[in-house]
PDB file of N, CA and C in Angstrom:
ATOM      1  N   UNK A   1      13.519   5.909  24.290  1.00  0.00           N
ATOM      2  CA  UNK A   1      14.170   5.612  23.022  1.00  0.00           C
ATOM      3  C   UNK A   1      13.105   5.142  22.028  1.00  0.00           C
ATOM      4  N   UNK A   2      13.074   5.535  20.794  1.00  0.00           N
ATOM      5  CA  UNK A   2      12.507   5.164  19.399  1.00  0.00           C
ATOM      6  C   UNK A   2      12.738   3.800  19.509  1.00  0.00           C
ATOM      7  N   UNK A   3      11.365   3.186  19.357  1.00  0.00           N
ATOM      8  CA  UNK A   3      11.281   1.835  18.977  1.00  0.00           C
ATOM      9  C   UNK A   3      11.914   1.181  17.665  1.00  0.00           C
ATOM     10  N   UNK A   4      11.798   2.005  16.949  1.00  0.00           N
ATOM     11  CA  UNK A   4      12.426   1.553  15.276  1.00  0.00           C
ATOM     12  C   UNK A   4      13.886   1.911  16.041  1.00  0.00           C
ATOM     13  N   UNK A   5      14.363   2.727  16.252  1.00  0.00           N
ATOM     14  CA  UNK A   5      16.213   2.465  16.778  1.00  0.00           C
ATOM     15  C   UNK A   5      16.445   1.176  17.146  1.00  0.00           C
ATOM     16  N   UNK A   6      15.508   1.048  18.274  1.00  0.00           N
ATOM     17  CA  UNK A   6      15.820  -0.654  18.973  1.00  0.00           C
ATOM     18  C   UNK A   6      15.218  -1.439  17.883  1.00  0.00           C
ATOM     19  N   UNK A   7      14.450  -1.817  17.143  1.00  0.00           N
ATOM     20  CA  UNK A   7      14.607  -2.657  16.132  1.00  0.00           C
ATOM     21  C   UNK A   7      15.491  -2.620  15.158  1.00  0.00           C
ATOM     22  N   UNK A   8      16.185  -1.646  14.128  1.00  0.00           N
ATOM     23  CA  UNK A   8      16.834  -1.544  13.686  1.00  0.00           C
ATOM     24  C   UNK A   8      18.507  -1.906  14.450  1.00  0.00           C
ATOM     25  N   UNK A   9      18.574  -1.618  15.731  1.00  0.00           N
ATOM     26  CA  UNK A   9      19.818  -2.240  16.306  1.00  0.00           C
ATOM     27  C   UNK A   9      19.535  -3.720  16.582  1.00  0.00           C
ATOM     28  N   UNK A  10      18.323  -4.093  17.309  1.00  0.00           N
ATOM     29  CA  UNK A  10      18.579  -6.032  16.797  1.00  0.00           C
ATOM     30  C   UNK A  10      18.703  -6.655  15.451  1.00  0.00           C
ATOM     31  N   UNK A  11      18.041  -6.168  14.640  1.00  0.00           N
ATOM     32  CA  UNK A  11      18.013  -6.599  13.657  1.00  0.00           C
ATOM     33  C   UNK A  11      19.586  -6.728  12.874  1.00  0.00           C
ATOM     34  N   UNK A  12      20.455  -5.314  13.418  1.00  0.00           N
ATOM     35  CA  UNK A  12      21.805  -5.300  12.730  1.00  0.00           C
ATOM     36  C   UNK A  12      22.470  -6.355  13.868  1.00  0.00           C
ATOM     37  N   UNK A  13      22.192  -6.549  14.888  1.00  0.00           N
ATOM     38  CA  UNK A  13      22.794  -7.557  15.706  1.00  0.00           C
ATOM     39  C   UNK A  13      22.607  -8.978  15.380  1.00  0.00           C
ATOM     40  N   UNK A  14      21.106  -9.305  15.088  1.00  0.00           N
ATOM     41  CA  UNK A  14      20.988 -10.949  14.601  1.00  0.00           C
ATOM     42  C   UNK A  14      21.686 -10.869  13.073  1.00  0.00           C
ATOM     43  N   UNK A  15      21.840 -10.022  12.569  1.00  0.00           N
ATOM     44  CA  UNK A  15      22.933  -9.926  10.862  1.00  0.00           C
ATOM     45  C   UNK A  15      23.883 -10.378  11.377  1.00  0.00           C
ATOM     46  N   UNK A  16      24.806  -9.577  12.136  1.00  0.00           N
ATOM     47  CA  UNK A  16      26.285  -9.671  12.085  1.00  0.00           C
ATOM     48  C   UNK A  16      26.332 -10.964  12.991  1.00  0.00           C
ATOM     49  N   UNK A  17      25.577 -11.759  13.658  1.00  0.00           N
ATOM     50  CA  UNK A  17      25.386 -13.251  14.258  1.00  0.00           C
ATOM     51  C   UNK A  17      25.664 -14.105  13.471  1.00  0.00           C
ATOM     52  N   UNK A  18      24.643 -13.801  12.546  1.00  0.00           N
ATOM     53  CA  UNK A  18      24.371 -15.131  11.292  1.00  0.00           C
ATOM     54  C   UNK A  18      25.265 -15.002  10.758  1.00  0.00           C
ATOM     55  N   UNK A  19      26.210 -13.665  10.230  1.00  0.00           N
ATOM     56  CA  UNK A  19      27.304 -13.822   9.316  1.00  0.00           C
ATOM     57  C   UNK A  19      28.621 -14.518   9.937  1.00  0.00           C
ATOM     58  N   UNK A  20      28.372 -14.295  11.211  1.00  0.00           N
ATOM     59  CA  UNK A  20      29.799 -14.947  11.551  1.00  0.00           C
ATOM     60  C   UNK A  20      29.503 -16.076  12.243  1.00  0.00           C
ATOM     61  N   UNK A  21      28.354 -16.838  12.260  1.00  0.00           N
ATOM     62  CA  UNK A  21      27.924 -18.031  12.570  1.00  0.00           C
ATOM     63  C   UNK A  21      28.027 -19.341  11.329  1.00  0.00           C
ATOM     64  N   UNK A  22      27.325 -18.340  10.241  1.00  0.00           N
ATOM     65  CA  UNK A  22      27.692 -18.981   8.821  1.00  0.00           C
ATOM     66  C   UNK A  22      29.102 -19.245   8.820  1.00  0.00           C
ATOM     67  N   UNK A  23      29.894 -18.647   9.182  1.00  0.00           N
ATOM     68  CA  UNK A  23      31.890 -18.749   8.710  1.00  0.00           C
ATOM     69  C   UNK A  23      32.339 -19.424   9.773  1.00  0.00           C
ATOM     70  N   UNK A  24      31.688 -19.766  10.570  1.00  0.00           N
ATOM     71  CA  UNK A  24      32.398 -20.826  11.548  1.00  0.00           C
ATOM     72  C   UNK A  24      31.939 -21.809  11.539  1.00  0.00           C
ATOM     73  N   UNK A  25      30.777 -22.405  11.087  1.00  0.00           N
ATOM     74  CA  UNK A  25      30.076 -23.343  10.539  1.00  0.00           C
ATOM     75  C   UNK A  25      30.897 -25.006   9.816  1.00  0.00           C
ATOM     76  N   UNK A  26      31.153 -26.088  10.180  1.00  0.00           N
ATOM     77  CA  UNK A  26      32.197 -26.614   9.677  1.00  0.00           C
ATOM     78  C   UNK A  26      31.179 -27.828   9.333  1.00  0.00           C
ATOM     79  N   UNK A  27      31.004 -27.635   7.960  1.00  0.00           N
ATOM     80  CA  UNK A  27      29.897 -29.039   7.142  1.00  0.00           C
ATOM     81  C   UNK A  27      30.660 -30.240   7.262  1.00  0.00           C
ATOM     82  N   UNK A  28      29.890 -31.187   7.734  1.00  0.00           N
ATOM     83  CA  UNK A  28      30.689 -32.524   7.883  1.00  0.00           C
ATOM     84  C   UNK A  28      30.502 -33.037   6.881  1.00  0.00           C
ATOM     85  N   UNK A  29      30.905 -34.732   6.259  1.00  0.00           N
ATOM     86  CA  UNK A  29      30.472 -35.560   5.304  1.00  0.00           C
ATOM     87  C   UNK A  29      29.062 -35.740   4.823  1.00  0.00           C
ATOM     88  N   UNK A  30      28.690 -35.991   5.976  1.00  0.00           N
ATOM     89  CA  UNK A  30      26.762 -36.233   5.719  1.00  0.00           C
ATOM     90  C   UNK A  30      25.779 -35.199   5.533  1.00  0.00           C
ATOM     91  N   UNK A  31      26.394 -33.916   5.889  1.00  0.00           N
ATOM     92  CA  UNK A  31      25.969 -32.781   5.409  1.00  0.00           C
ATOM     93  C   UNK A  31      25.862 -32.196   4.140  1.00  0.00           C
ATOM     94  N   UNK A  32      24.552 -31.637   3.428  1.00  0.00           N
ATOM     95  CA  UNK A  32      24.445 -31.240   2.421  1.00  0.00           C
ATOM     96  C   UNK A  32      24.491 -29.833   2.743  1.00  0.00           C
ATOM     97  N   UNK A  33      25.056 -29.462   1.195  1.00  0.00           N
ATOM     98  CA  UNK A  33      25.233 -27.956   0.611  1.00  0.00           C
ATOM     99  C   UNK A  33      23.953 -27.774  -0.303  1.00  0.00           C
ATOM    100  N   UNK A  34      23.675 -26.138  -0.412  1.00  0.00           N
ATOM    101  CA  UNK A  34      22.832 -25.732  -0.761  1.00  0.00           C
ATOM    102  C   UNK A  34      23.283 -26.184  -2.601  1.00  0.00           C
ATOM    103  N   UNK A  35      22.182 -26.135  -3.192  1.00  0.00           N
ATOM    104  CA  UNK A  35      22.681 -26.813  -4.990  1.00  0.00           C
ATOM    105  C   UNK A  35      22.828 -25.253  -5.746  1.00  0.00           C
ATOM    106  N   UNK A  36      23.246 -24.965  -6.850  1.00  0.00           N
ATOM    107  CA  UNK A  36      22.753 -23.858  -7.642  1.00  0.00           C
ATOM    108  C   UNK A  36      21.122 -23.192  -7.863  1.00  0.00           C
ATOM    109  N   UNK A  37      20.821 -24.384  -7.956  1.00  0.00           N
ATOM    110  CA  UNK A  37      18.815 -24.470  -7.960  1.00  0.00           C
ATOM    111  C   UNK A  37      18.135 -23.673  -6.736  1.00  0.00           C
ATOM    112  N   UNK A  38      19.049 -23.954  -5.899  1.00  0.00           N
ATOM    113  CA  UNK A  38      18.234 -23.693  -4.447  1.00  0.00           C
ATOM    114  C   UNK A  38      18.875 -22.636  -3.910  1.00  0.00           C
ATOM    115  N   UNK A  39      19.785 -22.172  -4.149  1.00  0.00           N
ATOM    116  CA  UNK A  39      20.423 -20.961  -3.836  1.00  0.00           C
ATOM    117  C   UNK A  39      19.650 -19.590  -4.898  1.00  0.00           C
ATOM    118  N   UNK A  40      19.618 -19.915  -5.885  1.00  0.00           N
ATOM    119  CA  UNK A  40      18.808 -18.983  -6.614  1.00  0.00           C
ATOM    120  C   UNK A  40      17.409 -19.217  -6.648  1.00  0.00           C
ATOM    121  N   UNK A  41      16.742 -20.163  -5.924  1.00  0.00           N
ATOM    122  CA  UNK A  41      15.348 -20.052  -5.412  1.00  0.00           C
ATOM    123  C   UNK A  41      15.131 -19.063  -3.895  1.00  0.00           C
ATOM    124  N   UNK A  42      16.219 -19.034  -3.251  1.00  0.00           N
ATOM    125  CA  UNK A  42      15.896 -18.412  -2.291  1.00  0.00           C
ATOM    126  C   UNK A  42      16.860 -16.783  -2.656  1.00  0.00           C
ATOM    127  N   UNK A  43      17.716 -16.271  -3.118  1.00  0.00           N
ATOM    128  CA  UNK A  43      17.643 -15.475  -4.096  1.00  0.00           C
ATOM    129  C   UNK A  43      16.896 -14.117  -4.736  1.00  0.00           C
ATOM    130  N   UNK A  44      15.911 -15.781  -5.383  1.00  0.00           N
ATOM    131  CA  UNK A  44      14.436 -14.598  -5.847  1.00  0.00           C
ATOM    132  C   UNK A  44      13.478 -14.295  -4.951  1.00  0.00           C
ATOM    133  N   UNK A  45      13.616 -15.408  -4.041  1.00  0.00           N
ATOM    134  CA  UNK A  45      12.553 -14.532  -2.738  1.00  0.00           C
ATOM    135  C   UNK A  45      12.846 -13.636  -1.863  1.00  0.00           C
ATOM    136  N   UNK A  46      14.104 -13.673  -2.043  1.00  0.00           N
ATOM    137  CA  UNK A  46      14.599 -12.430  -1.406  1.00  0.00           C
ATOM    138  C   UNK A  46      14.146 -11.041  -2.396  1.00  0.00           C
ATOM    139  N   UNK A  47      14.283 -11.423  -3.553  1.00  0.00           N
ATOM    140  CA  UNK A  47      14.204 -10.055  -4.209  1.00  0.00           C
ATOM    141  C   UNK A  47      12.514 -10.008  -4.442  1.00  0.00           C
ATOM    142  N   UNK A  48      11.844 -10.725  -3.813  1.00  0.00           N
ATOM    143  CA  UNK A  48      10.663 -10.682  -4.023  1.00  0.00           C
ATOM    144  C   UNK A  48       9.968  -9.787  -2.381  1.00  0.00           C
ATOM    145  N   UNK A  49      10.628 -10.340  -1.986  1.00  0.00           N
ATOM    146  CA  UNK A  49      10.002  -9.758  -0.494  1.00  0.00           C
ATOM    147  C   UNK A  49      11.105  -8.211  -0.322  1.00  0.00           C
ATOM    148  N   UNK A  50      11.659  -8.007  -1.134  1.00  0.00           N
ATOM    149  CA  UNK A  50      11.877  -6.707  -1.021  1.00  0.00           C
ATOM    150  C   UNK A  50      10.972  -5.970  -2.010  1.00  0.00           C
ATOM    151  N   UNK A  51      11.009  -6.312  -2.893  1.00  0.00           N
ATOM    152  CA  UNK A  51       9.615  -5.530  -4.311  1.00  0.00           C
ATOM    153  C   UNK A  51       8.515  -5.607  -3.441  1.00  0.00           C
ATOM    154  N   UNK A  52       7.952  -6.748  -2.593  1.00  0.00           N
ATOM    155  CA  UNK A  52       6.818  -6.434  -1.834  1.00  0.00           C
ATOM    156  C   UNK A  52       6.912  -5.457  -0.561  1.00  0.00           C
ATOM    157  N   UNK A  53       7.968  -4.842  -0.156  1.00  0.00           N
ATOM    158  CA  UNK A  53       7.763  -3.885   0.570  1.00  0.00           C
ATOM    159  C   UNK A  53       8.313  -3.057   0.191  1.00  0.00           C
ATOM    160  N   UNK A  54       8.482  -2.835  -1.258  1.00  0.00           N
ATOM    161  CA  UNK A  54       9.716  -0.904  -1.629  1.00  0.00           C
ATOM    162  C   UNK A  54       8.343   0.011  -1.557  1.00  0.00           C
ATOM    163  N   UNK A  55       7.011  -0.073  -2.169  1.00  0.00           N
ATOM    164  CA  UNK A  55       6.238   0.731  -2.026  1.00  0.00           C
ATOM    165  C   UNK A  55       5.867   1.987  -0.668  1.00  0.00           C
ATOM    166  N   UNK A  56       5.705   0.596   0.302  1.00  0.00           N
ATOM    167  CA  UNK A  56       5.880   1.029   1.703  1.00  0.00           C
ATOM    168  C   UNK A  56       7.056   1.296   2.322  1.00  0.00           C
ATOM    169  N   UNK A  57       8.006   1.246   1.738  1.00  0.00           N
ATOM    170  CA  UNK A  57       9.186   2.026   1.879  1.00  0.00           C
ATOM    171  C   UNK A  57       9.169   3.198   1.435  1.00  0.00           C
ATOM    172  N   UNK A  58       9.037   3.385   0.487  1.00  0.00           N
ATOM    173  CA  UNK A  58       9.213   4.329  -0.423  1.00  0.00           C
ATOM    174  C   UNK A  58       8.065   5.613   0.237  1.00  0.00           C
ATOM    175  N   UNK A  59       7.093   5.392   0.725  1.00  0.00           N
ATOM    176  CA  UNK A  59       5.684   5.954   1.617  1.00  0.00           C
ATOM    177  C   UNK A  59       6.605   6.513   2.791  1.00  0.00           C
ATOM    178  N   UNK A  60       7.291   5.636   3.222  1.00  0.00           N
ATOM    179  CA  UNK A  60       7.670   6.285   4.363  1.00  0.00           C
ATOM    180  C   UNK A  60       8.690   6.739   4.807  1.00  0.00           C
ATOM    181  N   UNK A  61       9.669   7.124   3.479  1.00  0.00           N
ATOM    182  CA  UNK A  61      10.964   7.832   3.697  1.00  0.00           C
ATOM    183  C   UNK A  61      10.489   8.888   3.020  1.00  0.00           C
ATOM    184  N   UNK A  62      10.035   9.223   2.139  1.00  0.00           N
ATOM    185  CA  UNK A  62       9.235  10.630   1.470  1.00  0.00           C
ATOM    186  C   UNK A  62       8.384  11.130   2.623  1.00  0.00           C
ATOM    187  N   UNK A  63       7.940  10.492   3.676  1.00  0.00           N
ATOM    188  CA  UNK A  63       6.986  11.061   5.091  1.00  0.00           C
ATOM    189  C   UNK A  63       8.077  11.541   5.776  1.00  0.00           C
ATOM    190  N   UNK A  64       9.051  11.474   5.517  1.00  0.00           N
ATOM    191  CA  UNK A  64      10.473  12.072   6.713  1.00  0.00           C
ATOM    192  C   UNK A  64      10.763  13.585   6.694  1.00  0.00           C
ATOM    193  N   UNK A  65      11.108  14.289   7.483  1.00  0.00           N
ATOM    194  CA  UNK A  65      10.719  16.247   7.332  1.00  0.00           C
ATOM    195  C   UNK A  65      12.233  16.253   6.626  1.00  0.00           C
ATOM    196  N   UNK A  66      13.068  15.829   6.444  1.00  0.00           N
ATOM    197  CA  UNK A  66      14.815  16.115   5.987  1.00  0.00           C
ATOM    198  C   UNK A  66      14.717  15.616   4.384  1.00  0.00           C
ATOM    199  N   UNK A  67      13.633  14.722   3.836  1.00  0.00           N
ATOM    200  CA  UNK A  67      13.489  14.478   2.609  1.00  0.00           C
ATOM    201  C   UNK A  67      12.403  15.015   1.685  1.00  0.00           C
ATOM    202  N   UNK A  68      13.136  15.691   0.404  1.00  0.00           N
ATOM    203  CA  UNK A  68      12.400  16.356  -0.502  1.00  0.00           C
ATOM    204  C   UNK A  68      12.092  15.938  -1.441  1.00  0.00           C
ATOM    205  N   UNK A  69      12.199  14.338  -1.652  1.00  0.00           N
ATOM    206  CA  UNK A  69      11.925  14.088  -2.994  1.00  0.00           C
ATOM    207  C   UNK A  69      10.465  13.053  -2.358  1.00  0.00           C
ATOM    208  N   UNK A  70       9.659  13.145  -3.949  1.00  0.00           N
ATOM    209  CA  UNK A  70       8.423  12.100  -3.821  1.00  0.00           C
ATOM    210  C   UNK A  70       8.735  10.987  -4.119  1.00  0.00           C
ATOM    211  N   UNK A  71       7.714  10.228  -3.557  1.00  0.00           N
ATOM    212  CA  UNK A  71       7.395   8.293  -3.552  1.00  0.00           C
ATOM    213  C   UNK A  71       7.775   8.289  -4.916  1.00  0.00           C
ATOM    214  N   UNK A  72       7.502   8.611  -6.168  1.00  0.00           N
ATOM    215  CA  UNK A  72       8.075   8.050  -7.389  1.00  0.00           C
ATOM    216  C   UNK A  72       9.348   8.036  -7.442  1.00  0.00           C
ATOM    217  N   UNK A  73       9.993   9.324  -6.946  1.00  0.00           N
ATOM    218  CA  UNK A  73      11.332   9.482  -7.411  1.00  0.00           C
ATOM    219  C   UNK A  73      11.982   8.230  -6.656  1.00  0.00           C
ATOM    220  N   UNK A  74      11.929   7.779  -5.051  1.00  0.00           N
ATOM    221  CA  UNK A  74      12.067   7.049  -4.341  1.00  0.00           C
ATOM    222  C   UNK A  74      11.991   5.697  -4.713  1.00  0.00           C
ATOM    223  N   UNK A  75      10.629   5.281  -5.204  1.00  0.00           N
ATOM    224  CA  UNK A  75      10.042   4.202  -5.618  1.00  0.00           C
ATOM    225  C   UNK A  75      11.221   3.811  -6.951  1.00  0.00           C
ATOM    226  N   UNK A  76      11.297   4.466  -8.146  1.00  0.00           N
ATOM    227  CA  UNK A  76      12.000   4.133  -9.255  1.00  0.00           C
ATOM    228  C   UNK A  76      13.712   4.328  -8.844  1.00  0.00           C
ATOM    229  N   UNK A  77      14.163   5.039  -7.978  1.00  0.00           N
ATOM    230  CA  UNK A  77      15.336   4.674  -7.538  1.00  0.00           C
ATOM    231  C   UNK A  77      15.796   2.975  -7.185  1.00  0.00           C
ATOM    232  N   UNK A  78      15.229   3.015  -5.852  1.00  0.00           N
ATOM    233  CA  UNK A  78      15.132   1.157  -5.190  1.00  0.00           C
ATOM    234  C   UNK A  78      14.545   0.275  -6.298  1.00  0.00           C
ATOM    235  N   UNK A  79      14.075   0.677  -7.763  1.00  0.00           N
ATOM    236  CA  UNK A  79      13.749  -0.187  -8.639  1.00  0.00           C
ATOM    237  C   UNK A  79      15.194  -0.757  -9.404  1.00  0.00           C
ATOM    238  N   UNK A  80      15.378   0.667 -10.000  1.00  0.00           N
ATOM    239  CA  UNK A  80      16.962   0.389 -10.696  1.00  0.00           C
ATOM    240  C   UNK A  80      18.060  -0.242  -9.665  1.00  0.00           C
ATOM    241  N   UNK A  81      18.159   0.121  -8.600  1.00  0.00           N
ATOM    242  CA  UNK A  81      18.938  -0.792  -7.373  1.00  0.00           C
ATOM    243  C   UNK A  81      18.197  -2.164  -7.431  1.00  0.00           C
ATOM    244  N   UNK A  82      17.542  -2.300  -7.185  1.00  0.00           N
ATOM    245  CA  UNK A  82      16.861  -4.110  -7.150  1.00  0.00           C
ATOM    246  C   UNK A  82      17.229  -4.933  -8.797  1.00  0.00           C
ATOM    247  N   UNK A  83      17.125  -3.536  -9.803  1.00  0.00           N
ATOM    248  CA  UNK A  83      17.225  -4.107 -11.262  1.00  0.00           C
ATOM    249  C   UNK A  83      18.517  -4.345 -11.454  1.00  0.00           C
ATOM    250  N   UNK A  84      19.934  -4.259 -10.921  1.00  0.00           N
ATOM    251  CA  UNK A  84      20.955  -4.144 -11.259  1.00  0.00           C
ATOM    252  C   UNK A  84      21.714  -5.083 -10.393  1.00  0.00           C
ATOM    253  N   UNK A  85      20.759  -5.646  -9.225  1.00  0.00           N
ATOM    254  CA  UNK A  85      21.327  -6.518  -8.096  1.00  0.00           C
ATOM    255  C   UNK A  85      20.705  -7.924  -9.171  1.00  0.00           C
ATOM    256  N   UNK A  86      20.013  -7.857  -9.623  1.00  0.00           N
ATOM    257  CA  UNK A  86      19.267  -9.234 -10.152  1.00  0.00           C
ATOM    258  C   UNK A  86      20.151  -9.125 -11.593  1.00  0.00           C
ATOM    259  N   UNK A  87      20.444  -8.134 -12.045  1.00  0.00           N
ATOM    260  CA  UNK A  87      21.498  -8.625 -13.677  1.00  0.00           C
ATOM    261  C   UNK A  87      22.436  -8.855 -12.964  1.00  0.00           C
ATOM    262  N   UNK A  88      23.363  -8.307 -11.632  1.00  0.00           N
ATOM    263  CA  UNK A  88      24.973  -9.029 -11.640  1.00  0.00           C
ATOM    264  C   UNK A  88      24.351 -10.504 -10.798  1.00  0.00           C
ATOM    265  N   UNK A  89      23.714 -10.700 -10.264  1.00  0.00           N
ATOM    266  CA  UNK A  89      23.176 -12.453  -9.734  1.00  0.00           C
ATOM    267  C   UNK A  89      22.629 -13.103 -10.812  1.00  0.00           C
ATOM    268  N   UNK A  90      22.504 -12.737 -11.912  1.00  0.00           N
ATOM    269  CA  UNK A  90      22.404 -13.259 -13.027  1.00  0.00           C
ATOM    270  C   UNK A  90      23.289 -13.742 -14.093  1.00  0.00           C
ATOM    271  N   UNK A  91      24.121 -12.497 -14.027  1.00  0.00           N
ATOM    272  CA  UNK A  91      25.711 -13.213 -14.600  1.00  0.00           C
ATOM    273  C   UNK A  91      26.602 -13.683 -13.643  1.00  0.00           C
ATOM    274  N   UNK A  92      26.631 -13.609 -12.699  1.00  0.00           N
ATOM    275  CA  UNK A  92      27.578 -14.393 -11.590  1.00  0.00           C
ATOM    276  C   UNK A  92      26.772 -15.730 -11.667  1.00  0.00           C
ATOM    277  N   UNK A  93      25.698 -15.859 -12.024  1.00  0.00           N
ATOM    278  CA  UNK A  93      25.124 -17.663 -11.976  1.00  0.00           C
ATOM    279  C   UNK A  93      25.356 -18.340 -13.349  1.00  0.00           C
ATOM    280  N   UNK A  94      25.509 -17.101 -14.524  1.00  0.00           N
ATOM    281  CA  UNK A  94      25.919 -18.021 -15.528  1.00  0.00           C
ATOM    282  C   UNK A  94      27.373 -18.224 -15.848  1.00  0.00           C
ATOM    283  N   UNK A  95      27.702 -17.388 -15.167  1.00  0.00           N
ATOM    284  CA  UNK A  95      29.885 -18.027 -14.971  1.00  0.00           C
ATOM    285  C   UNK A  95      29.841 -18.839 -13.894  1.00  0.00           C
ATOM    286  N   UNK A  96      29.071 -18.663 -12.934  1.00  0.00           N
ATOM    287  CA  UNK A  96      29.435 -20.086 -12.085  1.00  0.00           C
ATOM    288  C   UNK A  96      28.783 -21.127 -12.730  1.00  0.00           C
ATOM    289  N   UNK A  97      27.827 -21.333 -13.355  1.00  0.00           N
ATOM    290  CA  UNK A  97      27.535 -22.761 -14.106  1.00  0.00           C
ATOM    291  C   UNK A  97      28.607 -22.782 -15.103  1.00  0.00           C
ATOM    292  N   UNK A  98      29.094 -21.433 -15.758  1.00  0.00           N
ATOM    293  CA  UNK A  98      29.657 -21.960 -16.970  1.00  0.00           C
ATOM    294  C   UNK A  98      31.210 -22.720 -16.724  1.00  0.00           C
ATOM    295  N   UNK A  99      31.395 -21.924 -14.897  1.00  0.00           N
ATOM    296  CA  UNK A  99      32.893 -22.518 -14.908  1.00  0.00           C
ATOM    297  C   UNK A  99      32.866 -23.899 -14.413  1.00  0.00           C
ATOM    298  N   UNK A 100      31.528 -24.487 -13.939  1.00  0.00           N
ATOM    299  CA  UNK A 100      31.399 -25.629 -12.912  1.00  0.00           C
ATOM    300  C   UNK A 100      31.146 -26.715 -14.108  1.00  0.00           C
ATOM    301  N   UNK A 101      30.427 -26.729 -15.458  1.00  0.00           N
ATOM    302  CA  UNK A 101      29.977 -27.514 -16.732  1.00  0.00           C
ATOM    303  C   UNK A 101      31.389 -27.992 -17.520  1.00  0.00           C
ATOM    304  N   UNK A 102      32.482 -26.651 -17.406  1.00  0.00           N
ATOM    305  CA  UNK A 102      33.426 -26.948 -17.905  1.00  0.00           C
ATOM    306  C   UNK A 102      34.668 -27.557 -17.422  1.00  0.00           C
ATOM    307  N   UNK A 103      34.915 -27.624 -16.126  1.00  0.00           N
ATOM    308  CA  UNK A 103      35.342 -28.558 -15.161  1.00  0.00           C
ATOM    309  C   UNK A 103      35.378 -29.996 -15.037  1.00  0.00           C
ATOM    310  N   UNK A 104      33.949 -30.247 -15.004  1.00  0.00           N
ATOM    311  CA  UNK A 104      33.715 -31.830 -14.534  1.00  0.00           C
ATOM    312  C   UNK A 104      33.668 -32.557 -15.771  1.00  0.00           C
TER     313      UNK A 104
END
């Protein structure tokens, strides 16, 4: 078996862990929640450590024999996808501040 299969199947296995580890998760009193600040600090590093590997992405799905398009076309695709994930996390953070300012 392809090594990338078996990585790509743990990897979807420790996902669907954490997601349903996160939802059963029951924060007590003394427990802190993540702030607005710190949720969109980790956020941008997410969208940072994906911009640091679309290149080499992009290298190596254009290397695949079933795909006909080049690294640019590839490359500026996953750009506009990364560009459109960071404007709606951008307005979803300014209605959640705007609904959380007008509240309290």
């Amino acid at each position: 078996m392809d090594t990338r299969i078996i990585l790509v199947v743990i990897a979807a296995i420790v996902a669907v862990g954490a997601f349903f580890y996160a939802r059963s998760y029951k924060a007590d009193a003394s427990s802190s929640t993540l702030t607005f600040l710190q949720a969109l600090g980790a956020g941008i590093l997410g969208l940072g450590i994906l911009l640091l590997a679309m290149p080499w992405a992009a290298g190596a799905i254009s290397a695949l024999d079933f795909i006909s398009s080049s690294d640019f076309g590839i490359l500026s695709g996953a750009v506009y996808a990364i560009g459109i994930l960071a404007l709606l996390g951008g307005i979803l953070l300014l209605v959640a501040r705007g609904g959380s300012s007008e509240g309290g």
